[in-house]
Protein backbone atom coordinates (compact mmCIF):
# COMPACT_ATOMS: atom_id res chain seq x y z
CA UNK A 1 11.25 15.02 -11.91
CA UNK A 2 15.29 14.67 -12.14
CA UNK A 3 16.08 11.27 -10.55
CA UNK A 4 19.64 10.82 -9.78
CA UNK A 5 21.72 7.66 -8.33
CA UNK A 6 23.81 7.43 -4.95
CA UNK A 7 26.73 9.27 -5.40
CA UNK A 8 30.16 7.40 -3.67
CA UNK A 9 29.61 9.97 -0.56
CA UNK A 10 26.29 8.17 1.11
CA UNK A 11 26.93 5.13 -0.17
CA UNK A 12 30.13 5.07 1.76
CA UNK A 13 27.61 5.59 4.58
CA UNK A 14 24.91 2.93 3.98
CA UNK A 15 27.68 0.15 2.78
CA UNK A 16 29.45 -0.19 6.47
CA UNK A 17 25.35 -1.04 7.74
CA UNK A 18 24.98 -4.17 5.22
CA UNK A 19 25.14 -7.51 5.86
CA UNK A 20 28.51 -9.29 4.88
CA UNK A 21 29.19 -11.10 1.91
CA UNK A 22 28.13 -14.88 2.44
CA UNK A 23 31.54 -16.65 2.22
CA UNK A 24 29.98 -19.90 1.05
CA UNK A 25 26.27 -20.41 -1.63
CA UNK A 26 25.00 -17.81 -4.26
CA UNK A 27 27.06 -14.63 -4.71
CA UNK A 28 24.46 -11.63 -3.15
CA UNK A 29 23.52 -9.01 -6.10
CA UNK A 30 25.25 -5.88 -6.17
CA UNK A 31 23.98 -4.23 -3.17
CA UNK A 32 24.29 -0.41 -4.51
CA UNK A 33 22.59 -1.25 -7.70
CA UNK A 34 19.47 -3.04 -6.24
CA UNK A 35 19.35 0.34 -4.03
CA UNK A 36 19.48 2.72 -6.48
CA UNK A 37 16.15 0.66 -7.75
CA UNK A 38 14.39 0.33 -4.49
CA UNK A 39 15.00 4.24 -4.75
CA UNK A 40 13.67 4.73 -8.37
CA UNK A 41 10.56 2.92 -7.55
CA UNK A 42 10.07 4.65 -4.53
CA UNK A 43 10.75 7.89 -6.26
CA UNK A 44 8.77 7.49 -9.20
CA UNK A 45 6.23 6.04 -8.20
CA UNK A 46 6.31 3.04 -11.00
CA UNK A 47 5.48 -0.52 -10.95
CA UNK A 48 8.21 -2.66 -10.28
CA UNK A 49 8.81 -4.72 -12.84
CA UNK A 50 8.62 -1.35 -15.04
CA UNK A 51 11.92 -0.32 -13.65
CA UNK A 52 14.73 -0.07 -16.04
CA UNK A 53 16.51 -3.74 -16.24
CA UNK A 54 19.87 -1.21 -15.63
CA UNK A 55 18.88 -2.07 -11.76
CA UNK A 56 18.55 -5.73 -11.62
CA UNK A 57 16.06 -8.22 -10.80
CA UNK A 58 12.83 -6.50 -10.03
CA UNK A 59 12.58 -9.39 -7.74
CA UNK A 60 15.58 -9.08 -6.18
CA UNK A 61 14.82 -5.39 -5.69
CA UNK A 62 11.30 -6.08 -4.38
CA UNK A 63 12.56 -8.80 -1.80
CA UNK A 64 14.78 -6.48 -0.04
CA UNK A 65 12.59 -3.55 -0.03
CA UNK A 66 10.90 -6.08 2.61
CA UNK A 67 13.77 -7.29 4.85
């Protein structure tokens, strides 16, 4: 199974339906990266916290999988 990341011509459409930067607290993790893990979980079917560490916090990942 080839597994590839978002190229710059969907992200370009997912980006504009995000939530905005908080201007004030904890800076958000990068928003394209945790994606592109939601998707490699989703795609390969593996655990989470099996994920390669190239996508972030597993955590982070798993958390917005749910909002």
């Amino acid at each position: 199974m080839e597994r590839k990341e978002l190229t710059d011509e969907p992200w370009a459409w997912i980006e504009p339906l995000l939530p905005p930067k908080a201007r004030t607290g904890r800076p958000r993790a990068d928003d394209r990266k945790t994606l592109n893990g939601i998707l490699y979980v989703l795609t390969t079917g593996c655990r989470w916290m099996d994920r390669p560490k190239a996508y972030g916090s597993y955590q982070t990942a798993w958390r917005r999988r749910k909002e």
